[in-house]
C-alpha atoms as a PDB file:
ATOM      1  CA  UNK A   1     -98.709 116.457-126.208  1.00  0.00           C
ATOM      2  CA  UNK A   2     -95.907 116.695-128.442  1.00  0.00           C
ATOM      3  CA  UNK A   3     -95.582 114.492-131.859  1.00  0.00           C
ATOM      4  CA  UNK A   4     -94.677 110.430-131.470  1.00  0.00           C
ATOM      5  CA  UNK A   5     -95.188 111.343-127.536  1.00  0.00           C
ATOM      6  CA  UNK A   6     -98.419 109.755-125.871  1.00  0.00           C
ATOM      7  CA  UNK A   7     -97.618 110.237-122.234  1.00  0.00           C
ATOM      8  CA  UNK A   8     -98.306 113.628-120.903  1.00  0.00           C
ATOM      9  CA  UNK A   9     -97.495 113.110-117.459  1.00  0.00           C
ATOM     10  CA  UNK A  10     -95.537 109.911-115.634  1.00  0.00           C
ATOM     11  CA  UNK A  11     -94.310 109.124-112.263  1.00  0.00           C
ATOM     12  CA  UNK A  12     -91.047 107.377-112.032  1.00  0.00           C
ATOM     13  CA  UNK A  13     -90.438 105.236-109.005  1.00  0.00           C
ATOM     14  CA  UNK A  14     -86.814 103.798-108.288  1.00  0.00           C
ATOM     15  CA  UNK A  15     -85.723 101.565-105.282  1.00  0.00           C
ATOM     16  CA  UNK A  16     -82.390 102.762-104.177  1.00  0.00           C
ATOM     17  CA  UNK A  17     -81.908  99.371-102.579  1.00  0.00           C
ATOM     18  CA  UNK A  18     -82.800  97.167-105.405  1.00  0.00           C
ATOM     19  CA  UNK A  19     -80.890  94.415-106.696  1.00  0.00           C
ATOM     20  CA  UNK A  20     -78.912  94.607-103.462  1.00  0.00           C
ATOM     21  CA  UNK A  21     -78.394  98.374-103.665  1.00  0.00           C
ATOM     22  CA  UNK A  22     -75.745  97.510-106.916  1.00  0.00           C
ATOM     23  CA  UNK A  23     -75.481 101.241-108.489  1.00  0.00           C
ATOM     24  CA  UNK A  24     -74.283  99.632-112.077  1.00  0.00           C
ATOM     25  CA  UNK A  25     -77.430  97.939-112.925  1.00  0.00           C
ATOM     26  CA  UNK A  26     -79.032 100.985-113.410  1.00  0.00           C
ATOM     27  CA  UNK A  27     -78.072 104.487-113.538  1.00  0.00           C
ATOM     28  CA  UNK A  28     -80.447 105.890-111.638  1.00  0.00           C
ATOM     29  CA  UNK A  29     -79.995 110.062-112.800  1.00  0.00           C
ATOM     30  CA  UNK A  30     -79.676 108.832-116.408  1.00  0.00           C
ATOM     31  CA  UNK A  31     -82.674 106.868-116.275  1.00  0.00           C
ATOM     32  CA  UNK A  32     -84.219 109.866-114.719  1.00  0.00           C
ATOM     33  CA  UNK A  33     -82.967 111.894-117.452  1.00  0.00           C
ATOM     34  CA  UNK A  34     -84.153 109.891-120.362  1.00  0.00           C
ATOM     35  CA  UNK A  35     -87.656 109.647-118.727  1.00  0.00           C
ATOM     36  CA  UNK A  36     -87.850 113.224-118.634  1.00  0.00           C
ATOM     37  CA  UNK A  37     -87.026 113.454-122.672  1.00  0.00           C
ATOM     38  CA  UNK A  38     -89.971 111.041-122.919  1.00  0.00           C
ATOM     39  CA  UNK A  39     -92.648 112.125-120.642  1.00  0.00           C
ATOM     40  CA  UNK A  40     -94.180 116.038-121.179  1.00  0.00           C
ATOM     41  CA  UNK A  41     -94.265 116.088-117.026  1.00  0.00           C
ATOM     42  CA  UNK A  42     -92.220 113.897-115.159  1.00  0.00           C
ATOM     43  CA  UNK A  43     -92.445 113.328-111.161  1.00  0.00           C
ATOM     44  CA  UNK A  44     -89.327 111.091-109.817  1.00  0.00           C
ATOM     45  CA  UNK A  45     -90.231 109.733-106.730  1.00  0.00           C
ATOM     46  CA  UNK A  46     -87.179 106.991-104.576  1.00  0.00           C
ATOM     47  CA  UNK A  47     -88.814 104.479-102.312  1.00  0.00           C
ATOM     48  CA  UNK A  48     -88.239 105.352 -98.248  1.00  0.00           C
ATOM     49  CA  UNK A  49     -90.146 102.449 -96.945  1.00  0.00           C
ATOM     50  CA  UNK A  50     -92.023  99.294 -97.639  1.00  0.00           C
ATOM     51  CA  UNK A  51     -95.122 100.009 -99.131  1.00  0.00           C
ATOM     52  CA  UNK A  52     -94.053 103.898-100.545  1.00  0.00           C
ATOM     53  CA  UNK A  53     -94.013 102.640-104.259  1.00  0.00           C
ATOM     54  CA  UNK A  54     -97.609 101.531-103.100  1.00  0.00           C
ATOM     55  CA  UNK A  55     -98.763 104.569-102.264  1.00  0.00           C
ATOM     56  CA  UNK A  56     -97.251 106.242-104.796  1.00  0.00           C
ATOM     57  CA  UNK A  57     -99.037 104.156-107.285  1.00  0.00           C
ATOM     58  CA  UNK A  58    -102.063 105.176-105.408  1.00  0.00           C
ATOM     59  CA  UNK A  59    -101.683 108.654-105.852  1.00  0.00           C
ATOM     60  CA  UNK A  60    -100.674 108.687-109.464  1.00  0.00           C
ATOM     61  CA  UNK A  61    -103.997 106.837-110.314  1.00  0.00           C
ATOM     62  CA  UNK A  62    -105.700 109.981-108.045  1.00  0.00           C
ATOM     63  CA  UNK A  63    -103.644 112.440-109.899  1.00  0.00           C
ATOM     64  CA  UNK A  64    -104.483 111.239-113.477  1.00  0.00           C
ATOM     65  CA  UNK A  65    -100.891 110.377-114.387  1.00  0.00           C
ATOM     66  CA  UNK A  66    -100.379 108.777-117.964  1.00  0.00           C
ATOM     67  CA  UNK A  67     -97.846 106.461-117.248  1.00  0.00           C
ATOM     68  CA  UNK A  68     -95.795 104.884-114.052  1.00  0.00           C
ATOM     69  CA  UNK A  69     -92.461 103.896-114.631  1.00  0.00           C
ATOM     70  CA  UNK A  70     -91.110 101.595-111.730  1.00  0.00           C
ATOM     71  CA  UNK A  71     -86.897 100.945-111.746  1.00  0.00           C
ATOM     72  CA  UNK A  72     -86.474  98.130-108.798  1.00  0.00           C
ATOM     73  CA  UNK A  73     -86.698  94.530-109.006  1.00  0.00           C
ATOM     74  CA  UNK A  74     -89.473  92.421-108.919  1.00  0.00           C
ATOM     75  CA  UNK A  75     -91.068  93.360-105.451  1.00  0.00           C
ATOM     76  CA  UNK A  76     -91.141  96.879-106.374  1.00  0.00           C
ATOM     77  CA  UNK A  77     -92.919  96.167-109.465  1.00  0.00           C
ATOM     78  CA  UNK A  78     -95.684  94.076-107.202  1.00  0.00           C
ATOM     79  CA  UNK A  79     -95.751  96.543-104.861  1.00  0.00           C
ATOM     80  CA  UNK A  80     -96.586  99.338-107.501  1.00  0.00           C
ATOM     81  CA  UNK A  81     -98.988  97.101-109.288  1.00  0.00           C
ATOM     82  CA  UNK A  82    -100.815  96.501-106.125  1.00  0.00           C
ATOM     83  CA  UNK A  83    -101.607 100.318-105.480  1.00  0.00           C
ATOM     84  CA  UNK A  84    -102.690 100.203-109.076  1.00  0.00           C
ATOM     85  CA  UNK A  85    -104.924  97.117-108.591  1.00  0.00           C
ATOM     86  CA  UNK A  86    -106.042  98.718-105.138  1.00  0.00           C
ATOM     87  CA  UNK A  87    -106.989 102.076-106.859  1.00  0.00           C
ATOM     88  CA  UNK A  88    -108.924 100.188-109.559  1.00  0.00           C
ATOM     89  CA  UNK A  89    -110.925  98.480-107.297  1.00  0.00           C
ATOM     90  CA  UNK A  90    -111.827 101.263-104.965  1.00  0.00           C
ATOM     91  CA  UNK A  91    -112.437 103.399-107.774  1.00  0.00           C
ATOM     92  CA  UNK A  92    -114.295 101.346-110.524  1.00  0.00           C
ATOM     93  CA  UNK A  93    -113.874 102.718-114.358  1.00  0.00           C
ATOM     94  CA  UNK A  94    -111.049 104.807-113.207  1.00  0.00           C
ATOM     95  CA  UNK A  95    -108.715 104.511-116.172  1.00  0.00           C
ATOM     96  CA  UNK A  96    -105.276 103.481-114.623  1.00  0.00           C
ATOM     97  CA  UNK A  97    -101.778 104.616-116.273  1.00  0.00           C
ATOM     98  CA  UNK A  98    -100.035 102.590-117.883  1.00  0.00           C
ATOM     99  CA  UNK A  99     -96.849 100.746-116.350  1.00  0.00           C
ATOM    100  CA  UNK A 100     -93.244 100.231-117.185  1.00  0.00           C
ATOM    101  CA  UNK A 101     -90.915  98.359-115.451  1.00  0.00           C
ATOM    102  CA  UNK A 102     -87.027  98.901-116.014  1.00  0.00           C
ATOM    103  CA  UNK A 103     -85.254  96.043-114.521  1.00  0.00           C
ATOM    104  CA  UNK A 104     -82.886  97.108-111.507  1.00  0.00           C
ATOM    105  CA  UNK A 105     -83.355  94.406-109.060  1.00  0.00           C
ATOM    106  CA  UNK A 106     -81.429  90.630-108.936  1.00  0.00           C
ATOM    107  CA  UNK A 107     -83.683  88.619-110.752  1.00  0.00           C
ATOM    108  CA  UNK A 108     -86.122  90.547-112.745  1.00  0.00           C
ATOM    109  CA  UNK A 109     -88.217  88.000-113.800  1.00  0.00           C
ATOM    110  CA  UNK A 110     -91.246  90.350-114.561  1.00  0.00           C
ATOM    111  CA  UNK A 111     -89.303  92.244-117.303  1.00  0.00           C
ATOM    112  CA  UNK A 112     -88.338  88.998-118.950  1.00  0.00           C
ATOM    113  CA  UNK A 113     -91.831  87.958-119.407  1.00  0.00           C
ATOM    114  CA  UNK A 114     -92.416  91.489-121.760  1.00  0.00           C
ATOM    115  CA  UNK A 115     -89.146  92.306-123.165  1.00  0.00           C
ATOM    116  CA  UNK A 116     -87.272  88.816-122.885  1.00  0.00           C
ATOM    117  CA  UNK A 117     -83.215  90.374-122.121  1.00  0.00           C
ATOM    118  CA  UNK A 118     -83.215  93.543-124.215  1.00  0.00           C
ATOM    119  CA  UNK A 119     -81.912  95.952-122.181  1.00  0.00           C
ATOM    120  CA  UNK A 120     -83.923  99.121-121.251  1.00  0.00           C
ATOM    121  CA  UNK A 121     -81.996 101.703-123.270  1.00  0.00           C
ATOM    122  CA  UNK A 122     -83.891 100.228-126.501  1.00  0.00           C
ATOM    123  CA  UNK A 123     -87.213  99.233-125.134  1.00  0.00           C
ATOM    124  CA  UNK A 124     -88.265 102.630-122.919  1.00  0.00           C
ATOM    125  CA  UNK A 125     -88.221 104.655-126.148  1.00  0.00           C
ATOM    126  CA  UNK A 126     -89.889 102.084-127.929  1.00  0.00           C
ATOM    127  CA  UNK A 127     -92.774 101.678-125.438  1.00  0.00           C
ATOM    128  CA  UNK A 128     -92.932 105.168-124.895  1.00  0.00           C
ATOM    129  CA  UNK A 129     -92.848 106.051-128.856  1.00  0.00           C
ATOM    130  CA  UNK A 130     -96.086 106.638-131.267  1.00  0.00           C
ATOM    131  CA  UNK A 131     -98.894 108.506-130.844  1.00  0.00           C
ATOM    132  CA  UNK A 132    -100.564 105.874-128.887  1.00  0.00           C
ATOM    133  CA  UNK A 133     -99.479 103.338-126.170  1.00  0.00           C
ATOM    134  CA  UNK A 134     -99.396  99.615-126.927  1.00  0.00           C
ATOM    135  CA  UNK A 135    -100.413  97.322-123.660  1.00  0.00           C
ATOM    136  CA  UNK A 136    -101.247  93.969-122.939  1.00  0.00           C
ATOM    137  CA  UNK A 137    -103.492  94.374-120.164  1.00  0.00           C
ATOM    138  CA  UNK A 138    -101.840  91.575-117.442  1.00  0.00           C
ATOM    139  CA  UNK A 139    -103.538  88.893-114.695  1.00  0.00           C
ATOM    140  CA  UNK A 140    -102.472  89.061-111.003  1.00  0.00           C
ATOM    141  CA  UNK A 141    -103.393  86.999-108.977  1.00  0.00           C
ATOM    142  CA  UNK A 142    -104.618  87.629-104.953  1.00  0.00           C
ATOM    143  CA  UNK A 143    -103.497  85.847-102.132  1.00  0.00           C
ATOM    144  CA  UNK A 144    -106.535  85.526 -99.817  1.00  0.00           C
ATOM    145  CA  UNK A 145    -105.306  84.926 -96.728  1.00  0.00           C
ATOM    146  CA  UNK A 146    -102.718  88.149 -96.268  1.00  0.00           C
ATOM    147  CA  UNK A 147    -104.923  90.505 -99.008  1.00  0.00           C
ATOM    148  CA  UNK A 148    -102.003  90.920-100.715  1.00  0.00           C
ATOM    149  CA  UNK A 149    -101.796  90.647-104.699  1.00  0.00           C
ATOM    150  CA  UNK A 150     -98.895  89.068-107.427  1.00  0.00           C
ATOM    151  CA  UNK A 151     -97.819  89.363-111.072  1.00  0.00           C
ATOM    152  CA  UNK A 152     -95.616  86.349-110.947  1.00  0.00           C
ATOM    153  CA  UNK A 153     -97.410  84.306-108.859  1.00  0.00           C
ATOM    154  CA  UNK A 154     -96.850  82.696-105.448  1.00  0.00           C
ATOM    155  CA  UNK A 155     -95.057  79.536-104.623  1.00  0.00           C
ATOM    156  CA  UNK A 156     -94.991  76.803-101.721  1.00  0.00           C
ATOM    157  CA  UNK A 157     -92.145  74.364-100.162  1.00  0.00           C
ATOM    158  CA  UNK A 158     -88.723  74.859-102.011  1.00  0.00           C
ATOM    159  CA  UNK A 159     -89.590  77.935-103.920  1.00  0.00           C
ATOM    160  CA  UNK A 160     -90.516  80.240-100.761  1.00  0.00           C
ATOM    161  CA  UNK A 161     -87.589  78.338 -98.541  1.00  0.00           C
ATOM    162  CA  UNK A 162     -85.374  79.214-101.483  1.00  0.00           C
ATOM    163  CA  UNK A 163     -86.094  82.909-101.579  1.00  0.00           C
ATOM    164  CA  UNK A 164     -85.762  82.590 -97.748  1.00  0.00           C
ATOM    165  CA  UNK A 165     -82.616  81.273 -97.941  1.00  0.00           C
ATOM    166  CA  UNK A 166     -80.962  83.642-100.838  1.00  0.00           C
ATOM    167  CA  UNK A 167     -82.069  86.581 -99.038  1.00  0.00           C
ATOM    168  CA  UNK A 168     -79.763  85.254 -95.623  1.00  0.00           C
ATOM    169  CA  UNK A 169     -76.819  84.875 -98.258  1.00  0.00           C
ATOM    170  CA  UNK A 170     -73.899  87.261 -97.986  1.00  0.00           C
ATOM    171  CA  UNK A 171     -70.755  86.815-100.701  1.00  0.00           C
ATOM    172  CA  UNK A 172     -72.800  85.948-103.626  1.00  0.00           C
ATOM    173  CA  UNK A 173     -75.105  88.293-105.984  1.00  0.00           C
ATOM    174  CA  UNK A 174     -77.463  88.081-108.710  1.00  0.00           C
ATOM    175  CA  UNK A 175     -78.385  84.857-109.625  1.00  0.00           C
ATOM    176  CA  UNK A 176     -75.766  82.705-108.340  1.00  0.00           C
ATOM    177  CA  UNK A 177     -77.177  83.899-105.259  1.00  0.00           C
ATOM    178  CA  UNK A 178     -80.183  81.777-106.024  1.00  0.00           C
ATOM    179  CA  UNK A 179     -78.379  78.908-107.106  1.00  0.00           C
ATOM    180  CA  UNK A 180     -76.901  78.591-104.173  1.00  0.00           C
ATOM    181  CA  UNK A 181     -79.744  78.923-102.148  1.00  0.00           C
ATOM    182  CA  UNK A 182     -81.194  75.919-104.417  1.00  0.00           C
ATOM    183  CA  UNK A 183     -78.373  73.912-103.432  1.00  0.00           C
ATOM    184  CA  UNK A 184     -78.543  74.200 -99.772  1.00  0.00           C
ATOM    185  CA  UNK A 185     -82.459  74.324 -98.939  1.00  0.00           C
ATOM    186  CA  UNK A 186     -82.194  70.880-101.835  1.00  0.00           C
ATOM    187  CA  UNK A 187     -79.866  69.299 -99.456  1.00  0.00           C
ATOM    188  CA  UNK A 188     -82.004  68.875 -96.543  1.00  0.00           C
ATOM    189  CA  UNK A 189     -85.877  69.252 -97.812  1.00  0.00           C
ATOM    190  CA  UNK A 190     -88.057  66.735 -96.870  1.00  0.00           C
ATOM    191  CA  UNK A 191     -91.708  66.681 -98.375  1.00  0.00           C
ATOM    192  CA  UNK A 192     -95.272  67.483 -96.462  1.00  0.00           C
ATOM    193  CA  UNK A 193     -98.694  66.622 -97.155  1.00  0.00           C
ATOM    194  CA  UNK A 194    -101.584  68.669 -98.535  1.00  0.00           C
ATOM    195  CA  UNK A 195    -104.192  68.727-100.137  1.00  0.00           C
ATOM    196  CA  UNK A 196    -104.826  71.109-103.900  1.00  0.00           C
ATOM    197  CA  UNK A 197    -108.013  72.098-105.049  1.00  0.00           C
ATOM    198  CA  UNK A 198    -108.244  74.048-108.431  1.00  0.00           C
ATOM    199  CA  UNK A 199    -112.012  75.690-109.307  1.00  0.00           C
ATOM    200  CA  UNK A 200    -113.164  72.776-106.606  1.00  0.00           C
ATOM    201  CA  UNK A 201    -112.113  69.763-107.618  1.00  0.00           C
ATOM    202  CA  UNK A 202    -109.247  68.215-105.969  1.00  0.00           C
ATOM    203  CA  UNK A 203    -106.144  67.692-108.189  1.00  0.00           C
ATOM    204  CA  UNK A 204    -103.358  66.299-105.924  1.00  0.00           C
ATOM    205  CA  UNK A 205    -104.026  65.075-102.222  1.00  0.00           C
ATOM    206  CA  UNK A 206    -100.591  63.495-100.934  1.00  0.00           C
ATOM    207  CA  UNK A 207     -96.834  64.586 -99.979  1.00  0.00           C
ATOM    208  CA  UNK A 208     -95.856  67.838-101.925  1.00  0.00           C
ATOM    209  CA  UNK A 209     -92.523  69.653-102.801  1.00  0.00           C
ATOM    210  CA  UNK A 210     -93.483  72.690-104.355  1.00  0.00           C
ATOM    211  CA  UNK A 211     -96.286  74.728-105.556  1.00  0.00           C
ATOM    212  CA  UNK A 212     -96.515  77.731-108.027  1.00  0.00           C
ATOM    213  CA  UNK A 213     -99.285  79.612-108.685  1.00  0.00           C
ATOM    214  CA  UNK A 214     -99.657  82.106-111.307  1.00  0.00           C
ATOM    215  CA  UNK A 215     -99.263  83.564-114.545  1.00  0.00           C
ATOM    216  CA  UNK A 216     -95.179  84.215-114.990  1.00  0.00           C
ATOM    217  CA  UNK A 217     -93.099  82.033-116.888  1.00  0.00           C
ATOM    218  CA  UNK A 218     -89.706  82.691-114.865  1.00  0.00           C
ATOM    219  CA  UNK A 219     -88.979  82.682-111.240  1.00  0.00           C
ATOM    220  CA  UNK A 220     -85.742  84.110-109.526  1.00  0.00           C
ATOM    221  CA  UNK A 221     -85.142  85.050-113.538  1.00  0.00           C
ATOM    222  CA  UNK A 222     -84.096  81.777-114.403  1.00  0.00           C
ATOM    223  CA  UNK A 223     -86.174  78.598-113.612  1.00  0.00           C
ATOM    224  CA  UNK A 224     -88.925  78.068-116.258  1.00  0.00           C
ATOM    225  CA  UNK A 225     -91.898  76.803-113.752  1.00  0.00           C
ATOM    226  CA  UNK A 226     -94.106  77.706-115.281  1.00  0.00           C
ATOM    227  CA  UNK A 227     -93.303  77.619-119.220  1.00  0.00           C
ATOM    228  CA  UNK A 228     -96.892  77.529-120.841  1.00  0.00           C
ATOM    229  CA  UNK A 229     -98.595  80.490-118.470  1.00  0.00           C
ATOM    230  CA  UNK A 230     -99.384  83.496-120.273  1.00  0.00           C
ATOM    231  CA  UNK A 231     -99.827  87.366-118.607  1.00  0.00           C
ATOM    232  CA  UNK A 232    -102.639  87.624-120.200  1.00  0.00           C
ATOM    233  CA  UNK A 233    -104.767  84.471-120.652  1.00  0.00           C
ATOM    234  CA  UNK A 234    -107.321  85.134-118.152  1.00  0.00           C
ATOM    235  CA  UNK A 235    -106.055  81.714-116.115  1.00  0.00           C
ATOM    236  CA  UNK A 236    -104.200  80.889-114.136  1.00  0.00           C
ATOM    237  CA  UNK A 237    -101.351  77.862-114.242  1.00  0.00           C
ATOM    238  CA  UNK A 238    -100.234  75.507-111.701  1.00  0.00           C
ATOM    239  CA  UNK A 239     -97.575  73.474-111.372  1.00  0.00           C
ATOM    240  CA  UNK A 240     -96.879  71.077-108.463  1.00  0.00           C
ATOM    241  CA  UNK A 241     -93.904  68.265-107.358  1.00  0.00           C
ATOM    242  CA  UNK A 242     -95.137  65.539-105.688  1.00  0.00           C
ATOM    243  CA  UNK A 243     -92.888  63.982-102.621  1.00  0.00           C
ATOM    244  CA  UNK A 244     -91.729  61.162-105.066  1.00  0.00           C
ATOM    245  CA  UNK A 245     -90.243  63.252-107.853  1.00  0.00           C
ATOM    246  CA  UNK A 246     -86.658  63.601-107.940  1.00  0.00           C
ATOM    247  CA  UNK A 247     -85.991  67.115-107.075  1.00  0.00           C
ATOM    248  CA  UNK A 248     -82.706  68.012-107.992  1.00  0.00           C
ATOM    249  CA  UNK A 249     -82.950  66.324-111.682  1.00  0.00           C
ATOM    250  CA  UNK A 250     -86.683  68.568-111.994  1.00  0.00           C
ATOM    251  CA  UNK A 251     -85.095  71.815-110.777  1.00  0.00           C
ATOM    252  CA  UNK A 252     -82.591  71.245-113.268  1.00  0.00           C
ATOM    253  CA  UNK A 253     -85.301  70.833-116.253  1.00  0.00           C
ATOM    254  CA  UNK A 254     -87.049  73.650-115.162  1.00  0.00           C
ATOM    255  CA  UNK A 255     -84.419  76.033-116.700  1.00  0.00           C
ATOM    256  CA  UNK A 256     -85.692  74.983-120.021  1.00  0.00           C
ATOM    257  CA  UNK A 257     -89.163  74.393-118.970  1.00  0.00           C
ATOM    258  CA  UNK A 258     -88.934  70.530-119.934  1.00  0.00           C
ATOM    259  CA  UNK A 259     -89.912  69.157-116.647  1.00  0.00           C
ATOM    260  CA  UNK A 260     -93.728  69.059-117.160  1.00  0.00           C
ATOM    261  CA  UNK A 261     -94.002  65.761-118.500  1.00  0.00           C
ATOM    262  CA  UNK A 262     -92.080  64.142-116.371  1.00  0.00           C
ATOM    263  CA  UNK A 263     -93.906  61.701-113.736  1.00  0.00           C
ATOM    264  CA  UNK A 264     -94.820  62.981-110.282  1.00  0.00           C
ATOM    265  CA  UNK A 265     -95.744  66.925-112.164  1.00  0.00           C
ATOM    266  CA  UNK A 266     -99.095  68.189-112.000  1.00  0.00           C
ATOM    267  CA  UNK A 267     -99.688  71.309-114.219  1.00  0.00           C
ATOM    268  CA  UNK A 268    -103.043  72.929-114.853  1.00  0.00           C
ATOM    269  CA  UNK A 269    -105.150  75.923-115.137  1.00  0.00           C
ATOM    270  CA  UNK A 270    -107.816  77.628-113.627  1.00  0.00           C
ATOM    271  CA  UNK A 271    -109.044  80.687-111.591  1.00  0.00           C
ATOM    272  CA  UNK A 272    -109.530  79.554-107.972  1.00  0.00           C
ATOM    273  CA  UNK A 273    -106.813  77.333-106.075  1.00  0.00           C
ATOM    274  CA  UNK A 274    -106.490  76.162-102.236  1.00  0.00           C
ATOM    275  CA  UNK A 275    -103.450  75.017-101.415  1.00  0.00           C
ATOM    276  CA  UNK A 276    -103.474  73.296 -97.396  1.00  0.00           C
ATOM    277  CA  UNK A 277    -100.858  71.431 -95.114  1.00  0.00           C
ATOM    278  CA  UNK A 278    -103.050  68.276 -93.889  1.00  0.00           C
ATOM    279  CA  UNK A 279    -100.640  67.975 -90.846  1.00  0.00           C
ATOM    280  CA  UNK A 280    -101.838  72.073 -90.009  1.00  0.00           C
ATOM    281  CA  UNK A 281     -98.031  72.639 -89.709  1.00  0.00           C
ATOM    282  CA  UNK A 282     -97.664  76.498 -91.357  1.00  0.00           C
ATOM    283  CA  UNK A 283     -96.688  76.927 -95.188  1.00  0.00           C
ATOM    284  CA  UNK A 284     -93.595  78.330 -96.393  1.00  0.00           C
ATOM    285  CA  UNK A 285     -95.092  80.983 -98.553  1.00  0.00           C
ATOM    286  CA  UNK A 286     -93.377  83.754-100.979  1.00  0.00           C
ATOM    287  CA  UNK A 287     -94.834  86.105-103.681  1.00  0.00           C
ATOM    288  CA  UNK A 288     -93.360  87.409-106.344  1.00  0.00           C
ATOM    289  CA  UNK A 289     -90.129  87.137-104.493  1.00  0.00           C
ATOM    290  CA  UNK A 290     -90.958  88.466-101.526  1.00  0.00           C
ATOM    291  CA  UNK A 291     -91.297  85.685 -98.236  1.00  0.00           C
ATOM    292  CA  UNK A 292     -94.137  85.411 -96.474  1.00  0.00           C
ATOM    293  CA  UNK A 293     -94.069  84.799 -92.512  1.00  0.00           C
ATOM    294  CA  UNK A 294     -96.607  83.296 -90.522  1.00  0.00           C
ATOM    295  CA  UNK A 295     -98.657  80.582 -89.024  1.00  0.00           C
ATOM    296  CA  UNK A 296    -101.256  79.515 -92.022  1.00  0.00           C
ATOM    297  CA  UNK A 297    -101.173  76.184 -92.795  1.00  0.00           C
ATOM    298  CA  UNK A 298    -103.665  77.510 -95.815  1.00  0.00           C
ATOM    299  CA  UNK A 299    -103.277  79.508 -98.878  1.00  0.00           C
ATOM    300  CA  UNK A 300    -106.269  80.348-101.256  1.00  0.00           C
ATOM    301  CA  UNK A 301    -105.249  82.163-104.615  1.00  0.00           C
ATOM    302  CA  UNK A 302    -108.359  83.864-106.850  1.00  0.00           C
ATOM    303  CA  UNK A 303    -107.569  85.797-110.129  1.00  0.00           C
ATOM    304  CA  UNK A 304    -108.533  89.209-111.207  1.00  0.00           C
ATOM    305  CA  UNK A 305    -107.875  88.642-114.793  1.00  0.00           C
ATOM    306  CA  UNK A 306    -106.917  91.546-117.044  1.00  0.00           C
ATOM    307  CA  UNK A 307    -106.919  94.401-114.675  1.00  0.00           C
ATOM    308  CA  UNK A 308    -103.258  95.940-115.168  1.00  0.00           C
ATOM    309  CA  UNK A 309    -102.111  97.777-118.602  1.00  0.00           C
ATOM    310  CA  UNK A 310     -98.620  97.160-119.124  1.00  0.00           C
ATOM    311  CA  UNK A 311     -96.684  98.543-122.366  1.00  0.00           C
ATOM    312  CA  UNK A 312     -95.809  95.994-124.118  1.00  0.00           C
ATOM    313  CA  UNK A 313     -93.503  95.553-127.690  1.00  0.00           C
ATOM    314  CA  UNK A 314     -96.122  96.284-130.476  1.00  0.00           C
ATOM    315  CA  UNK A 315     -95.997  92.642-131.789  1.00  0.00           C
ATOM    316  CA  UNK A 316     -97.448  91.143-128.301  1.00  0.00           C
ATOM    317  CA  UNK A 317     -99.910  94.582-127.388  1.00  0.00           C
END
């Protein structure tokens, strides 16, 4: 190990097509580059197929790597922290590396949560710098149903038909992407009923909007959904819109996180959450960005609280 270097040996994973294959949000061979002046053994490894950053997360944990590095947007990171959690659990009191996330996708909601909007260039070094590395060891949350697991959470109604939507968009990119996904699946939403259990007790039984489940602040990098839910809490936070809210004026608040109070919100906390359509039509689903399809009219959410070490800025590790 050389001096003010921790990391020994990484693996960085980059998703060519992240962020809607846009070259200039991150240069991909200086990225590499830098890496390698970090790292004492570097391994670059670009995504091929859904689920290769999964496996490659797998591997690293089975080849003692230090650190993982992950450039792509917020699915990538998922996916990688899913082999991680996967590894963990298969292999209990394997030490896991620790993970980095440079933001290269659209909304990057993930990297907001650690380094607000720095930009990578200053925060790599600096998580990567000292003889030791600094983490805040995160929540994720699992999705029963598919076995699938989430850093950001998963969401119900207008949040999974709004992903939906963006991702059938051609002409925008980034964000206003996303806005004007909001706009269209706003115009013609109409609430369903179900029914909301947290830890067993039943919080909300009626018509519903949206759901989010989860422990990220941000979705689609700008909407505040969840503004009190912290990565590393041990909980949980949910936040529901009844059918009688006003959804446009709430969608607005939520990009300052001031819609909480407002009547027809339900937030709380917990570990365990059910989320059902009483008509047994299926839920729209997502996680962390990515859309669920299927026929489940039921989605149960558990927490495995503090499982993943991600480097953090020294003030929040």
């Amino acid at each position: 190990m050389q001096p003010g270097r921790w990391a020994d040996s990484g693996v960085l994973v980059t998703n060519p097509v992240a962020g809607a294959g846009r070259a200039d949000l991150v240069d991909a061979a200086a990225l590499t580059r830098r890496c390698a002046e970090l790292v004492g053994n570097l391994t670059a490894v670009g995504t091929r197929y859904r689920g290769h950053a999964e496996e490659t997360a797998v591997k690293a944990v089975a080849d003692g790597a230090d650190l993982v590095i992950v450039a792509g947007g917020d699915g990538t990171t998922r996916e990688v922290a899913s082999g991680l959690v996967r590894a963990s659990l298969e292999r209990p009191g394997t030490a896991l590396p620790a993970l980095f996330c440079v933001p290269a996708g659209t909304a990057n909601s993930f990297y907001r949560e650690l380094w607000s909007d720095r930009p990578w260039q200053r925060t790599l070094p600096e998580a990567l710098s000292g003889p030791v590395r600094r983490v805040r060891h995160v929540d994720v949350a699992h999705i029963r149903e598919s076995d699938t697991y989430a850093l950001l959470g998963t969401g119900t109604g207008v949040v999974a038909e709004v992903l939906a939507t963006a991702n059938r968009l051609t002409g925008l990119a980034g964000r206003d992407r996303y806005r004007q996904a909001v706009a269209d699946v706003v115009a013609g939403h109409r609430p369903y009923p179900t029914r909301i259990t947290v830890d067993g007790e039943v919080v909300h039984e009626g018509t519903v909007q949206l759901t989010n489940i989860g422990g990220g602040r941000y979705r689609a990098g700008q909407f505040r959904l969840m503004p009190h839910s912290v990565l590393d809490d041990g909980l949980l936070d949910l936040c529901v819109f009844d059918g009688t809210c006003d959804l446009v004026e709430l969608l607005n608040l939520t990009r300052e996180g001031r819609h909480v109070e407002r009547p027809g919100v339900i937030y709380t906390r917990g570990r365990h959450f059910v989320v059902e359509r009483t008509d047994g039509a299926p839920l729209s689903l997502e996680y962390d960005g990515e859309t669920a399809a299927g026929e489940r009219s039921r989605c149960t959410v558990g927490l495995l609280a503090g499982v993943l070490p991600f480097l953090a800025p020294p003030h929040r590790a």
